[in-house]
PDB file of N, CA and C in Angstrom:
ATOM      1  N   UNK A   1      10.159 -18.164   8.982  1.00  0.00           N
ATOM      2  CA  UNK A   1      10.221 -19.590   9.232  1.00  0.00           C
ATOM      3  C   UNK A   1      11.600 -19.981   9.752  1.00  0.00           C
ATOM      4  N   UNK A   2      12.604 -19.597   9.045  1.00  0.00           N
ATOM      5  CA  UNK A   2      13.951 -19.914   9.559  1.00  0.00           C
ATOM      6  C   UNK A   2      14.141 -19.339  11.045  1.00  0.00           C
ATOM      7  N   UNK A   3      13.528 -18.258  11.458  1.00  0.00           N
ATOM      8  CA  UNK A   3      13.793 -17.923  13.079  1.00  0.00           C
ATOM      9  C   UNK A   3      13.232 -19.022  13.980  1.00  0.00           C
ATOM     10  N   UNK A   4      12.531 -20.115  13.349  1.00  0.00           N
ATOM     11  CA  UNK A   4      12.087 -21.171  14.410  1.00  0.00           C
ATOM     12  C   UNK A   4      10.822 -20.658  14.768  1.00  0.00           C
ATOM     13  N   UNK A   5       9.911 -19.912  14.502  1.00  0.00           N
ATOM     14  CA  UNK A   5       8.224 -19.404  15.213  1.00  0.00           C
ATOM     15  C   UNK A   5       7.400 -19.759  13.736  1.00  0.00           C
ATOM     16  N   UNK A   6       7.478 -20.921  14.004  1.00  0.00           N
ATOM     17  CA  UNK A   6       6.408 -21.294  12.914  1.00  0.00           C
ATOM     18  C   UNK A   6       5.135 -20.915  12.666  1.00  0.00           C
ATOM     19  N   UNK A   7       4.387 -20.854  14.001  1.00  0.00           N
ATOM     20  CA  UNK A   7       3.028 -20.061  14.495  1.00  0.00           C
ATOM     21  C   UNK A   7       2.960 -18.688  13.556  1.00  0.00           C
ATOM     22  N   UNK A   8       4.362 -17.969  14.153  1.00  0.00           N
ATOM     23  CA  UNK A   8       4.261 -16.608  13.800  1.00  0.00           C
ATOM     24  C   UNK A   8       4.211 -16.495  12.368  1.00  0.00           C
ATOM     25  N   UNK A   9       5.153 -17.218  11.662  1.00  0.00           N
ATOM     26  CA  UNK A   9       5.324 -17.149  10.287  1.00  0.00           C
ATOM     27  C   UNK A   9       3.628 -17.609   9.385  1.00  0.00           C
ATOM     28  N   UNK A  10       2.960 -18.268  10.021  1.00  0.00           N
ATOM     29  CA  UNK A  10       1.808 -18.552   9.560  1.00  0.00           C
ATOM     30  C   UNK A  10       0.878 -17.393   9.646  1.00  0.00           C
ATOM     31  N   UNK A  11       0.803 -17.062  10.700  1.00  0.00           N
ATOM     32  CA  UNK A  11      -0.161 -15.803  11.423  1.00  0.00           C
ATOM     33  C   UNK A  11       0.100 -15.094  10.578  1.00  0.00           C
ATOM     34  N   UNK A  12       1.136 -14.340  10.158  1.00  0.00           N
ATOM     35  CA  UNK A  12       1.875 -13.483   9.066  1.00  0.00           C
ATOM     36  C   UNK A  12       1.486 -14.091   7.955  1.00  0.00           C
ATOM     37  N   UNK A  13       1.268 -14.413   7.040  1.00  0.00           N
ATOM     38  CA  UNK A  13       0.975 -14.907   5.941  1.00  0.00           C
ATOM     39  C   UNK A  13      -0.442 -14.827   5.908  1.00  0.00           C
ATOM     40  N   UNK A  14      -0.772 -15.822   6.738  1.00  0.00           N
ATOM     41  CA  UNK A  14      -2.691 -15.753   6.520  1.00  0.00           C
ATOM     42  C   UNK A  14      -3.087 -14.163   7.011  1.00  0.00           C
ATOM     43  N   UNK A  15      -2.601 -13.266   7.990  1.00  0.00           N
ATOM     44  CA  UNK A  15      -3.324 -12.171   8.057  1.00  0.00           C
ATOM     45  C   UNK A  15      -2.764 -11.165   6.714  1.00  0.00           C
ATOM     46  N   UNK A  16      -1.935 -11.767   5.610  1.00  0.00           N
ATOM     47  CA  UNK A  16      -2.069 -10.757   4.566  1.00  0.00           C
ATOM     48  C   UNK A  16      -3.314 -11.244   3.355  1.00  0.00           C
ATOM     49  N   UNK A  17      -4.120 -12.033   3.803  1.00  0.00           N
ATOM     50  CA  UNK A  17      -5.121 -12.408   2.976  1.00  0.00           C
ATOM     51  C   UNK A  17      -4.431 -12.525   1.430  1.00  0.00           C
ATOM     52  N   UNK A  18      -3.395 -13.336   1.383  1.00  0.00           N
ATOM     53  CA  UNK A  18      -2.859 -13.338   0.029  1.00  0.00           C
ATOM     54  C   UNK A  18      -2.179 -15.394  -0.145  1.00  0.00           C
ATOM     55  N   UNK A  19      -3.622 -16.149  -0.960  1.00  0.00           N
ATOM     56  CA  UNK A  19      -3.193 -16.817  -0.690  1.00  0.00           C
ATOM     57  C   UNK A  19      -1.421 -17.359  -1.277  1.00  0.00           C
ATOM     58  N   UNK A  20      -0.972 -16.874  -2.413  1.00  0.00           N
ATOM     59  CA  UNK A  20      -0.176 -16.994  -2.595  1.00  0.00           C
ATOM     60  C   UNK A  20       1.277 -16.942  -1.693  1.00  0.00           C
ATOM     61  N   UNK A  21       0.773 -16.179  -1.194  1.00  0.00           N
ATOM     62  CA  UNK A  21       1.618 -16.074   0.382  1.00  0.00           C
ATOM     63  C   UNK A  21       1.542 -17.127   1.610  1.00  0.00           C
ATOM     64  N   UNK A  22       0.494 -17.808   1.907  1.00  0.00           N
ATOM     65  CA  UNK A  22       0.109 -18.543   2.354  1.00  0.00           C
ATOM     66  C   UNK A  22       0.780 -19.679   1.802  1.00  0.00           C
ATOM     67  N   UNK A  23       0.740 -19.970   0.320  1.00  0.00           N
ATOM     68  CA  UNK A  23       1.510 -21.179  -0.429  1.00  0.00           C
ATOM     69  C   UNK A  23       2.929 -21.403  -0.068  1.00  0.00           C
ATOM     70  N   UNK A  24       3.314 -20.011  -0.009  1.00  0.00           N
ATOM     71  CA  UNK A  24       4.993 -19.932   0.351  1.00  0.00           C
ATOM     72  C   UNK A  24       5.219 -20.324   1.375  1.00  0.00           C
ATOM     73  N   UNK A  25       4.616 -19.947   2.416  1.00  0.00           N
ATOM     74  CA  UNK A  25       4.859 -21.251   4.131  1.00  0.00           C
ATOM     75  C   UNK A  25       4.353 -21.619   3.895  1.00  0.00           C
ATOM     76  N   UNK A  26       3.741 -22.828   3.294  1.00  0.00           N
ATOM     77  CA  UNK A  26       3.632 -24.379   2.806  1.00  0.00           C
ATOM     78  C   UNK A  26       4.713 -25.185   2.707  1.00  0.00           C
ATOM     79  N   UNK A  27       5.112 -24.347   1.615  1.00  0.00           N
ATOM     80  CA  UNK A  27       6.268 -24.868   0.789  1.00  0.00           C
ATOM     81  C   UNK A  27       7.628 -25.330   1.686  1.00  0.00           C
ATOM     82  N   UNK A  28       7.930 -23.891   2.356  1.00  0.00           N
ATOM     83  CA  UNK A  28       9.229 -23.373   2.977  1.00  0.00           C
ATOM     84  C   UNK A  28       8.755 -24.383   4.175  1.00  0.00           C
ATOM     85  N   UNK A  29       7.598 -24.590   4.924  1.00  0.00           N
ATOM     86  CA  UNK A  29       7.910 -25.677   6.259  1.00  0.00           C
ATOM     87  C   UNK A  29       7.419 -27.262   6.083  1.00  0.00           C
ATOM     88  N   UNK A  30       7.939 -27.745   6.552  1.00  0.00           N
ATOM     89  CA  UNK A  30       8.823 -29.518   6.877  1.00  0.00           C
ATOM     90  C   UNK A  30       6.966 -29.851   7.565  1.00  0.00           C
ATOM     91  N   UNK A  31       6.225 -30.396   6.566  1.00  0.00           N
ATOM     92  CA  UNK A  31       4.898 -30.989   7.877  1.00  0.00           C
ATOM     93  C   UNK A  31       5.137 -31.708   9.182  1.00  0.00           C
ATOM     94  N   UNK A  32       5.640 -32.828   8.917  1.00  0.00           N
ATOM     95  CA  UNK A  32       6.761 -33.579  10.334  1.00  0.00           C
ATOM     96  C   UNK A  32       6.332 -32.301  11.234  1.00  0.00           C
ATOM     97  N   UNK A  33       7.341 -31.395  11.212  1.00  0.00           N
ATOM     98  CA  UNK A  33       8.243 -30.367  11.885  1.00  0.00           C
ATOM     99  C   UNK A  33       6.654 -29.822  12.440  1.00  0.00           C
ATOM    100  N   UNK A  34       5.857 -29.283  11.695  1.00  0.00           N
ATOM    101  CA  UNK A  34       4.990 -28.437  11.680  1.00  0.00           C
ATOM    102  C   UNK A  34       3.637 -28.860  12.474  1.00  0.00           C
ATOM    103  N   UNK A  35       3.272 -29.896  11.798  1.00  0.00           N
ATOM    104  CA  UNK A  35       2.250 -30.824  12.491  1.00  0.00           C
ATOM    105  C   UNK A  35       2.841 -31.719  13.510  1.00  0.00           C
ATOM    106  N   UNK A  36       4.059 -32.273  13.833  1.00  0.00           N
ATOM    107  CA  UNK A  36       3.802 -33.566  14.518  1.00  0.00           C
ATOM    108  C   UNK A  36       3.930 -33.191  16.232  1.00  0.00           C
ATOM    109  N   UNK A  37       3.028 -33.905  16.920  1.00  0.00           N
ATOM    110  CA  UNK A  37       3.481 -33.618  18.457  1.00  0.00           C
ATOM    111  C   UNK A  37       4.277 -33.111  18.697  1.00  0.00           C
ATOM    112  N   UNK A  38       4.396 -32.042  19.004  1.00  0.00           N
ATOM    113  CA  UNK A  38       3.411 -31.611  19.597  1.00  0.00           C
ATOM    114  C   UNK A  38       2.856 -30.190  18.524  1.00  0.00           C
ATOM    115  N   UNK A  39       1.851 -30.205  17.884  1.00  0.00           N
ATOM    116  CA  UNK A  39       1.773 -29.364  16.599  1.00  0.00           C
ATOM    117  C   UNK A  39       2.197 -27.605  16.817  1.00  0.00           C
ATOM    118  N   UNK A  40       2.628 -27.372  16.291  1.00  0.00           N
ATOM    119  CA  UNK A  40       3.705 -25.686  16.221  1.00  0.00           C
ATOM    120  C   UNK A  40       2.304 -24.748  16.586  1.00  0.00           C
ATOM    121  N   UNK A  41       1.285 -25.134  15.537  1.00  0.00           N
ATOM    122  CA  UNK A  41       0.269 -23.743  15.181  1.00  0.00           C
ATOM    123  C   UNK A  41      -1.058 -23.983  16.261  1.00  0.00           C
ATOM    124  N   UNK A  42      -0.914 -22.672  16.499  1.00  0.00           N
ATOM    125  CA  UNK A  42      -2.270 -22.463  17.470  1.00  0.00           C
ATOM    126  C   UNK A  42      -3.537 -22.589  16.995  1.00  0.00           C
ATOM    127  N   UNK A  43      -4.698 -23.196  17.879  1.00  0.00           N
ATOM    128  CA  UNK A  43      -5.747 -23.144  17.176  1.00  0.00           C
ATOM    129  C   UNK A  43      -6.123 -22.466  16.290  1.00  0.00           C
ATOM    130  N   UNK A  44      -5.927 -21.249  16.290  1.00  0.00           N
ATOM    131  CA  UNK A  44      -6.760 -20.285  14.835  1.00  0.00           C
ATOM    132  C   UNK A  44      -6.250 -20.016  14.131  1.00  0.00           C
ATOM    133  N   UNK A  45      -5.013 -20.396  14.104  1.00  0.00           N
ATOM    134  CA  UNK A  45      -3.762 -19.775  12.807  1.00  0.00           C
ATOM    135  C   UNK A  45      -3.814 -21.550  12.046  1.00  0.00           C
ATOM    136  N   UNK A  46      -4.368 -22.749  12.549  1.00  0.00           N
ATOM    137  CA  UNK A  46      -4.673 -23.954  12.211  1.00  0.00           C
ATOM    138  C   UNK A  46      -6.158 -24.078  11.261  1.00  0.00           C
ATOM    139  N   UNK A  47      -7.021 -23.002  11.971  1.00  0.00           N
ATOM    140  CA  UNK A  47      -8.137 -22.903  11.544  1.00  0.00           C
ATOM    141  C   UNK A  47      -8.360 -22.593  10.402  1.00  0.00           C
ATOM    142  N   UNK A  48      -7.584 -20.718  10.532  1.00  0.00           N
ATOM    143  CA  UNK A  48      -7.512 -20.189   9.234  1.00  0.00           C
ATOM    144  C   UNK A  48      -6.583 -20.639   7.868  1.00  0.00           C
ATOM    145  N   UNK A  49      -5.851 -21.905   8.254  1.00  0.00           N
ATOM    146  CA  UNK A  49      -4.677 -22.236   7.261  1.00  0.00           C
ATOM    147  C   UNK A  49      -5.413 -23.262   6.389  1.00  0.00           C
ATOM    148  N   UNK A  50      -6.643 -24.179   6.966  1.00  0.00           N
ATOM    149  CA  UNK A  50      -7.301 -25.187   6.485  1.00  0.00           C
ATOM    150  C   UNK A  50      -8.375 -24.372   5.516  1.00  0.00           C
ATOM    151  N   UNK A  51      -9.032 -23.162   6.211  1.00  0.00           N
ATOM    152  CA  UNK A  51      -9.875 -22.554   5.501  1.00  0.00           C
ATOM    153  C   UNK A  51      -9.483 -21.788   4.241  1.00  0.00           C
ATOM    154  N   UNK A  52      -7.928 -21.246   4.342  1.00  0.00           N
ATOM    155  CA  UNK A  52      -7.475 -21.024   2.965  1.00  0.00           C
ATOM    156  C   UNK A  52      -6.807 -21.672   2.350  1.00  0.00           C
ATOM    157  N   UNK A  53      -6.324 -23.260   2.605  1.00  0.00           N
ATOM    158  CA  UNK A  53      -5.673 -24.043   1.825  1.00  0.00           C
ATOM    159  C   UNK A  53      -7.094 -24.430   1.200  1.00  0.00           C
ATOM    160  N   UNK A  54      -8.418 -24.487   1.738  1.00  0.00           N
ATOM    161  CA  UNK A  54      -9.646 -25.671   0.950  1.00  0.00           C
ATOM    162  C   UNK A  54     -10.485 -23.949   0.118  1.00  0.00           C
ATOM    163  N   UNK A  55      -9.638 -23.117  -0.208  1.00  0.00           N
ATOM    164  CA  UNK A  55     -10.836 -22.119  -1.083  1.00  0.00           C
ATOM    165  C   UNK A  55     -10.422 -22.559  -2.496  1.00  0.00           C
ATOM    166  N   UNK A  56      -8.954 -22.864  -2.878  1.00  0.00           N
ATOM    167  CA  UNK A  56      -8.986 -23.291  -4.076  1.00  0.00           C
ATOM    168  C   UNK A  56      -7.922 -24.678  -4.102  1.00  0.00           C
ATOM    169  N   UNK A  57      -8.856 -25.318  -4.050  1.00  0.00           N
ATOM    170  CA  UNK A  57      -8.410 -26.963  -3.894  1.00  0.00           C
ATOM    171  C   UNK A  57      -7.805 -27.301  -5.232  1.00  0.00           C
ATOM    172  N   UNK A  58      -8.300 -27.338  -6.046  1.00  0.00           N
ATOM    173  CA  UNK A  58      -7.818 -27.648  -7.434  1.00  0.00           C
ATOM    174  C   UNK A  58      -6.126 -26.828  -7.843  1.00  0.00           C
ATOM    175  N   UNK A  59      -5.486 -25.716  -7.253  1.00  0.00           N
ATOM    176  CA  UNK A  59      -4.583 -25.377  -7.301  1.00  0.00           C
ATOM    177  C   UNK A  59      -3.650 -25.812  -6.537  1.00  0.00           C
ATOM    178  N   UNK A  60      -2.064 -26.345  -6.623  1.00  0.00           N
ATOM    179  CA  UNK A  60      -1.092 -25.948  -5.729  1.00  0.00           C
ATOM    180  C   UNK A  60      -1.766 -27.765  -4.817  1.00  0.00           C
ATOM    181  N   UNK A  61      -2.263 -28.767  -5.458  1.00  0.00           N
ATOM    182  CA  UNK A  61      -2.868 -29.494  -4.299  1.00  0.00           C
ATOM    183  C   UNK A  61      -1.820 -30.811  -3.836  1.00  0.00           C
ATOM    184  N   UNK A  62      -0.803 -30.543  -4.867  1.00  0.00           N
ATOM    185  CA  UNK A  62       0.555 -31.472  -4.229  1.00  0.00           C
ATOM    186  C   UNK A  62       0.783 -31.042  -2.724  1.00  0.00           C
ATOM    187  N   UNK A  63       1.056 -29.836  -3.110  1.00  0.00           N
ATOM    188  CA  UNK A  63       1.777 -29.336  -1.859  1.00  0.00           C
ATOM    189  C   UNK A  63       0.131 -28.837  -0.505  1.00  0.00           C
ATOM    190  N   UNK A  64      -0.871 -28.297  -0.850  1.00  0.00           N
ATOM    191  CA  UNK A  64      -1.880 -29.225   0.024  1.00  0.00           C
ATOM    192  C   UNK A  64      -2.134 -30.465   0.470  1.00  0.00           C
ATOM    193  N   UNK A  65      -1.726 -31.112   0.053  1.00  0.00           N
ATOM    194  CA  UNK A  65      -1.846 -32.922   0.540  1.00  0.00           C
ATOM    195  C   UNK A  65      -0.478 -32.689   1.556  1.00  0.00           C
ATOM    196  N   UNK A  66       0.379 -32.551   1.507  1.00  0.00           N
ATOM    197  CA  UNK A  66       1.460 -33.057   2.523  1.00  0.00           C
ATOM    198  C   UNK A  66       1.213 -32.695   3.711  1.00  0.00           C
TER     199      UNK A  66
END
């Protein structure tokens, strides 16, 4: 995340199928930064980030909402 490839840092995370890992770039990136116009993440690294932030909703859902 700190090298500035936000994309990449996501891609990396979701392809270790570990959501806990996934939580950690949550955490570590700025939504603003991440989402706003023009949004960082490519369609499927967007796709797959929604599909493993909504498998366990009830956990971690502070930091899902932002």
């Amino acid at each position: 995340m700190s090298g500035g490839d936000v994309n990449g840092a996501f891609q990396l995370a979701l392809s270790a199928s570990d959501l806990a890992l996934v939580m950690c770039a949550c955490r570590a990136a700025e939504p603003a930064h991440v989402f706003g116009p023009p949004c960082k993440l490519k369609q499927h690294v967007l796709l797959s980030l929604v599909q493993q932030l909504g498998a366990d909703m009830p956990r971690d859902t502070v930091v899902k909402h932002r």
